[in-house]
PDB file of N, CA and C in Angstrom:
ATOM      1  N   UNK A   1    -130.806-248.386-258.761  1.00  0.00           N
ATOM      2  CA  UNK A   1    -131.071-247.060-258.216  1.00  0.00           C
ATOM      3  C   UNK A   1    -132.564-246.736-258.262  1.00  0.00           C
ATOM      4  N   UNK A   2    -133.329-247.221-259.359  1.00  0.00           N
ATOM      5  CA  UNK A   2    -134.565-247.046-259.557  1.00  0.00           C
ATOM      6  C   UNK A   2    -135.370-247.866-258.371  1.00  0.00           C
ATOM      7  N   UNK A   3    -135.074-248.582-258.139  1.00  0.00           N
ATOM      8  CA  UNK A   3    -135.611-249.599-256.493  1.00  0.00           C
ATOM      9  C   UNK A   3    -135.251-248.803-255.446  1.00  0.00           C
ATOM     10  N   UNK A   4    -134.623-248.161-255.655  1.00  0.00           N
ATOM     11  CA  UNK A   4    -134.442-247.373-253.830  1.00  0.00           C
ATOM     12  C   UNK A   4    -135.355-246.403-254.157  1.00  0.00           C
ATOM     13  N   UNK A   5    -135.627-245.410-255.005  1.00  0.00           N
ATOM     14  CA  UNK A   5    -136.359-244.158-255.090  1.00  0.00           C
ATOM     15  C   UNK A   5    -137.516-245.099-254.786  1.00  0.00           C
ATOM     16  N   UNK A   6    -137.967-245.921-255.404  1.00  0.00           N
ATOM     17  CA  UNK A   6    -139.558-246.676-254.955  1.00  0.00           C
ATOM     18  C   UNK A   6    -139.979-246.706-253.884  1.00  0.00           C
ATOM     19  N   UNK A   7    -138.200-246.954-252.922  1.00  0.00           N
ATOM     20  CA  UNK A   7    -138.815-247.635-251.931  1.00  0.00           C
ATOM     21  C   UNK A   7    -138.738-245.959-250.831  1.00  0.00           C
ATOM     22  N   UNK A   8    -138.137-245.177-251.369  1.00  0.00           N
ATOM     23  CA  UNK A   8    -138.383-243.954-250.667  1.00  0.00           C
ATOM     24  C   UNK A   8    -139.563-243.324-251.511  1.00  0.00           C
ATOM     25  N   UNK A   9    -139.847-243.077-252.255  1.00  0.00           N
ATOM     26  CA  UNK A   9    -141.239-242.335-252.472  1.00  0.00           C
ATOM     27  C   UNK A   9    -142.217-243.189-251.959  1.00  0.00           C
ATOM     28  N   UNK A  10    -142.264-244.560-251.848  1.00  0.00           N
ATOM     29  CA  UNK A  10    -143.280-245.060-250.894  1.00  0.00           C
ATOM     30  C   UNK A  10    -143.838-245.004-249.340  1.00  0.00           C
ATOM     31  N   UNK A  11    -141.976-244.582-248.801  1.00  0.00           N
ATOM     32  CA  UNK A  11    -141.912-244.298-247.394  1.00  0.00           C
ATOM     33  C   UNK A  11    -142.597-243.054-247.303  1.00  0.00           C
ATOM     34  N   UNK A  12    -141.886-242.297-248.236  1.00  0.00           N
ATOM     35  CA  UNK A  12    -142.668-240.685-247.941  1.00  0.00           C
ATOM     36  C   UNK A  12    -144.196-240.621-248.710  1.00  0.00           C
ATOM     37  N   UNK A  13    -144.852-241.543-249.622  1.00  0.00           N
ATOM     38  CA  UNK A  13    -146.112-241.403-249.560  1.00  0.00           C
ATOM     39  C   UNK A  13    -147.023-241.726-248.281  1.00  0.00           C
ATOM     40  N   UNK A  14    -146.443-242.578-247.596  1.00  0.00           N
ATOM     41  CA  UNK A  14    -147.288-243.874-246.514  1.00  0.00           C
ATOM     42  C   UNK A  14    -146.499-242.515-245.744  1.00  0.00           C
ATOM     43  N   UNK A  15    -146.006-241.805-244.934  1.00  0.00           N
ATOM     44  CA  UNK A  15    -145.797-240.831-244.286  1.00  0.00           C
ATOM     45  C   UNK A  15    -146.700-239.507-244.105  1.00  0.00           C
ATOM     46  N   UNK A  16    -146.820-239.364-245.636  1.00  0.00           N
ATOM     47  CA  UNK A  16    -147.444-238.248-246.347  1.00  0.00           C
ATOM     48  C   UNK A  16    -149.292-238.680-245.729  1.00  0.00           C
ATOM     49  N   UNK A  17    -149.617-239.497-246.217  1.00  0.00           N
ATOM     50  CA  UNK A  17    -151.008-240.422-246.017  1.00  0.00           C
ATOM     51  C   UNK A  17    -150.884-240.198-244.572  1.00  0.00           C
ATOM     52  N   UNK A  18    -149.949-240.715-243.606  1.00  0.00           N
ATOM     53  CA  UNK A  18    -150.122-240.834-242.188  1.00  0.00           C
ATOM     54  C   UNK A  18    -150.874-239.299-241.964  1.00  0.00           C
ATOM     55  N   UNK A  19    -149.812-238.385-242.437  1.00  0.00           N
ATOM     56  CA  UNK A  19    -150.126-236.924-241.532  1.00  0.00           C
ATOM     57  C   UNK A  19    -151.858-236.735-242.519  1.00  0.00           C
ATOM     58  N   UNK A  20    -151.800-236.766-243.713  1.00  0.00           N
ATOM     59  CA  UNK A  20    -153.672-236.784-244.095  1.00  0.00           C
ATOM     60  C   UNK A  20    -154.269-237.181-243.211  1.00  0.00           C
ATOM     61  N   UNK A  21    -154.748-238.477-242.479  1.00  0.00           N
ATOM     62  CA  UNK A  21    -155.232-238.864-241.650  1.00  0.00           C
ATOM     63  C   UNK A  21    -155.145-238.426-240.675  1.00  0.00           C
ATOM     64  N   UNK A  22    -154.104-237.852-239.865  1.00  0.00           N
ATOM     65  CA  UNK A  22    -153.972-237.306-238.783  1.00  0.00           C
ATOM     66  C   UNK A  22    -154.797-235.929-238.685  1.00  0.00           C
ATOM     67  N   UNK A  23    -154.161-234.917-239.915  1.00  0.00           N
ATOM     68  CA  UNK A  23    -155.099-233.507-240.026  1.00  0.00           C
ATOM     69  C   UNK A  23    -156.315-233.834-240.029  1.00  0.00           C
ATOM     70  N   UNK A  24    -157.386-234.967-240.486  1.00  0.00           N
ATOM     71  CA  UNK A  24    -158.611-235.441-240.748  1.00  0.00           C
ATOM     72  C   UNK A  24    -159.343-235.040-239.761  1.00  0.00           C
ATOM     73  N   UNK A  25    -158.617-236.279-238.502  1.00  0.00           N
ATOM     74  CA  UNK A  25    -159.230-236.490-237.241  1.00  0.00           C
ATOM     75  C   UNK A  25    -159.218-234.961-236.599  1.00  0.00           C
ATOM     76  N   UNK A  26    -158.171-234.402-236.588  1.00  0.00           N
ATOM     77  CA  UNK A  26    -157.718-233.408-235.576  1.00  0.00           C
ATOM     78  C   UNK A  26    -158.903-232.597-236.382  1.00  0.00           C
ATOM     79  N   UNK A  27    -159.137-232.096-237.502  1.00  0.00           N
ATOM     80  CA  UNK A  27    -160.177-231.141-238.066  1.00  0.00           C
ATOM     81  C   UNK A  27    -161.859-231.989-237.388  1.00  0.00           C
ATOM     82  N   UNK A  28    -161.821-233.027-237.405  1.00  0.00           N
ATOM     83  CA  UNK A  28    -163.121-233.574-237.068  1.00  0.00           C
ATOM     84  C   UNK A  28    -163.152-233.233-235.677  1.00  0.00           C
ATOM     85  N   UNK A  29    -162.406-233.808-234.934  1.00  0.00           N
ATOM     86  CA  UNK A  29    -162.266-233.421-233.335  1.00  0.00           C
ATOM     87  C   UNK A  29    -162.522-231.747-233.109  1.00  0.00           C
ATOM     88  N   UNK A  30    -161.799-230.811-233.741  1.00  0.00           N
ATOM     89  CA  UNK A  30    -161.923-229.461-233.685  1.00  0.00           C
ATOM     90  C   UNK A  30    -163.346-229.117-233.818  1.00  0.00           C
ATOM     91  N   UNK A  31    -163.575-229.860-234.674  1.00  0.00           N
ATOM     92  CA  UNK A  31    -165.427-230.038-235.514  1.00  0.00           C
ATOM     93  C   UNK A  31    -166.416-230.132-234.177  1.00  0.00           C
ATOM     94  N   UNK A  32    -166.519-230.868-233.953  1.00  0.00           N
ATOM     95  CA  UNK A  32    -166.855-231.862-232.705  1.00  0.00           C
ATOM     96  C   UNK A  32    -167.116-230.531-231.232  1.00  0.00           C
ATOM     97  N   UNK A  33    -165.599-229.677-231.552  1.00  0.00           N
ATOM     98  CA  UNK A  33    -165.555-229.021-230.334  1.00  0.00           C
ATOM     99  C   UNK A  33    -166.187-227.977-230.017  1.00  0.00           C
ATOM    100  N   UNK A  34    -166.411-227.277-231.545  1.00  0.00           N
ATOM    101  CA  UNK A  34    -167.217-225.910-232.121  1.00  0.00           C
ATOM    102  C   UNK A  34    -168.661-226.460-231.891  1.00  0.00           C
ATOM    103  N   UNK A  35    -169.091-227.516-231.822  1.00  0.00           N
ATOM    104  CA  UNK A  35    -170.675-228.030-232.153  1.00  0.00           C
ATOM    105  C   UNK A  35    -170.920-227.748-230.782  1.00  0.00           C
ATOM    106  N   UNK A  36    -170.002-228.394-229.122  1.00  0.00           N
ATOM    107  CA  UNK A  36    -170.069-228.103-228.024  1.00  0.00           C
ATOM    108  C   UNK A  36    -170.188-226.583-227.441  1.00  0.00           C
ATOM    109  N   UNK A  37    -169.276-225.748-228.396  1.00  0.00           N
ATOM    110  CA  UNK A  37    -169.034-224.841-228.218  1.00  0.00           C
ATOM    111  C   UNK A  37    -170.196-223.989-228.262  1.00  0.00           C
ATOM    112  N   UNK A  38    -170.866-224.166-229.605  1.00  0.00           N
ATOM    113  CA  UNK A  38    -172.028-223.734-230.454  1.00  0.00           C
ATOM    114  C   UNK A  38    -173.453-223.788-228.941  1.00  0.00           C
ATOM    115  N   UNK A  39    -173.760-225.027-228.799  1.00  0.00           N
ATOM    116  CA  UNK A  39    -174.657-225.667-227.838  1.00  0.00           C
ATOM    117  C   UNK A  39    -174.239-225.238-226.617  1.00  0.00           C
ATOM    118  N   UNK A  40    -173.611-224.874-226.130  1.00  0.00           N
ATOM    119  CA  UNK A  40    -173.074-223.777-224.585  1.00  0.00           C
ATOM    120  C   UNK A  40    -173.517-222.430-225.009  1.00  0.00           C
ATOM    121  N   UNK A  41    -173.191-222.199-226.002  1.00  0.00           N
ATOM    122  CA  UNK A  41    -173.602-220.884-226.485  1.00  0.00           C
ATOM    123  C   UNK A  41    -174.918-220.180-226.181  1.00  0.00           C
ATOM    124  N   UNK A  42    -175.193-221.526-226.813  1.00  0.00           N
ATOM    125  CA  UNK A  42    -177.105-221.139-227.005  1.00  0.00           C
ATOM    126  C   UNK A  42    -177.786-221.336-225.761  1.00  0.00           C
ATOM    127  N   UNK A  43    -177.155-222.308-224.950  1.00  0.00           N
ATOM    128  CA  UNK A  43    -177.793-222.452-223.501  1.00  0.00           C
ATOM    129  C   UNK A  43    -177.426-220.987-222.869  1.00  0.00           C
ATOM    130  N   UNK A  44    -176.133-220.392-222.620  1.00  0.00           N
ATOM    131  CA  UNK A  44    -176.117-219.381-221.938  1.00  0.00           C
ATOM    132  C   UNK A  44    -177.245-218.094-222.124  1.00  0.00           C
ATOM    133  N   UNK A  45    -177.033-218.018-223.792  1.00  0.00           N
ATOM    134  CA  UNK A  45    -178.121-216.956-223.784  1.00  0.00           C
ATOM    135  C   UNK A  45    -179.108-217.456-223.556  1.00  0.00           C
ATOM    136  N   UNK A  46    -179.615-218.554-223.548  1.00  0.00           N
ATOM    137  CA  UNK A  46    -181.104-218.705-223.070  1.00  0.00           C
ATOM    138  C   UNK A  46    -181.572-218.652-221.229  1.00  0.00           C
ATOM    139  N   UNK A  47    -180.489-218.553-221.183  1.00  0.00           N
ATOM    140  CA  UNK A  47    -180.069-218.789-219.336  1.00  0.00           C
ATOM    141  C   UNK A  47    -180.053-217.019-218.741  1.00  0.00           C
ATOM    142  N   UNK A  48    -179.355-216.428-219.819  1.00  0.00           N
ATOM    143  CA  UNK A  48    -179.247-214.975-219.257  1.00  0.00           C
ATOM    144  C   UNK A  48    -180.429-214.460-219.624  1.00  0.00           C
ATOM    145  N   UNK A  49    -181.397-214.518-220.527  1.00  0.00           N
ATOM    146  CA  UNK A  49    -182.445-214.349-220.904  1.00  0.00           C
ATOM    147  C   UNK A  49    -183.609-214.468-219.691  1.00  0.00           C
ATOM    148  N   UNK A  50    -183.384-215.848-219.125  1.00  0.00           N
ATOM    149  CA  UNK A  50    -184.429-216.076-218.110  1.00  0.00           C
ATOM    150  C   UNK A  50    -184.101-215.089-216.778  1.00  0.00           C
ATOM    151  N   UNK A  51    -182.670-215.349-216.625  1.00  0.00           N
ATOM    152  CA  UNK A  51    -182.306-214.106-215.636  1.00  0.00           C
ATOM    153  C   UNK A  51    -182.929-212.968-215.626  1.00  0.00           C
ATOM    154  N   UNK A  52    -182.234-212.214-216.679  1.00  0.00           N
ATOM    155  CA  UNK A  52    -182.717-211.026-216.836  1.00  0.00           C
ATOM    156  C   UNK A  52    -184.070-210.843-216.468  1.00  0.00           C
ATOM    157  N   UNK A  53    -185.474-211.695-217.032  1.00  0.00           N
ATOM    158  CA  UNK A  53    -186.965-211.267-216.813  1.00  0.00           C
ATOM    159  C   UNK A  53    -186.986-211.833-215.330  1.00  0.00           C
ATOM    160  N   UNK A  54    -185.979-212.678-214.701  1.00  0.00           N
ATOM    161  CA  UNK A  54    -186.442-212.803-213.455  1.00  0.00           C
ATOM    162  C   UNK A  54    -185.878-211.242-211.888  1.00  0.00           C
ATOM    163  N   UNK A  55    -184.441-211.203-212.539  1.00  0.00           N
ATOM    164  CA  UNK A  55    -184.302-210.062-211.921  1.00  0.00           C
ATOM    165  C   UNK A  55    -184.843-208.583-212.103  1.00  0.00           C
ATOM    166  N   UNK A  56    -185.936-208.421-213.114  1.00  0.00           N
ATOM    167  CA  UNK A  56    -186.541-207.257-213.920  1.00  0.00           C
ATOM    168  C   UNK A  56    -188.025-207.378-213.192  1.00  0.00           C
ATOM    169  N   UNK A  57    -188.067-208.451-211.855  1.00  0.00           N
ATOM    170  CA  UNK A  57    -188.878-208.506-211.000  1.00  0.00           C
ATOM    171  C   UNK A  57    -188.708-207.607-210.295  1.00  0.00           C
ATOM    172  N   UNK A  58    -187.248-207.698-209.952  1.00  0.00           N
ATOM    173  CA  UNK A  58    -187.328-206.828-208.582  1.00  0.00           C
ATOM    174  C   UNK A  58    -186.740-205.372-208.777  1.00  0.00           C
ATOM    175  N   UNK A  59    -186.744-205.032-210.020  1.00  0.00           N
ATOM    176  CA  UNK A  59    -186.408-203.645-210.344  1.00  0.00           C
ATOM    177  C   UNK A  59    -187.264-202.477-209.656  1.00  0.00           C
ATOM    178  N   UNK A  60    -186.376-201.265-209.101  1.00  0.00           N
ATOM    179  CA  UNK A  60    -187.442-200.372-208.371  1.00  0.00           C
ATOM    180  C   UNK A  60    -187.786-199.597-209.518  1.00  0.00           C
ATOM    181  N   UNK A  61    -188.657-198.841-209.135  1.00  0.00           N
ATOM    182  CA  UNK A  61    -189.145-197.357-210.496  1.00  0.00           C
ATOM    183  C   UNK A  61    -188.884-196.327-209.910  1.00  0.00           C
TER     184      UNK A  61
END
């Protein structure tokens, strides 16, 4: 009886380990996506920025 629990707490460790690895990647990938996210960010405001002083050309008074 003691050989079967082995061989099931091994299944469910090496299971257990699978999904660790899995959350890893998926948190790194998520990682990965925020950094893209981050860097769009910063381009837009630097983009609406230039806008703005270019359309603040043609503002009437």
């Amino acid at each position: 009886m003691d050989g079967f629990k082995g061989i099931v707490s091994s299944a469910d460790s090496e299971e257990a380990a699978a999904g660790v690895d899995q959350t890893a990647a998926s948190a790194q990938q998520a990682s990965g996506s925020m950094e893209d996210v981050a860097g769009s960010s910063e381009y837009l405001a630097k983009l609406a920025e230039e806008l703005n002083g270019l359309v603040g050309r043609f503002k009437l008074d």
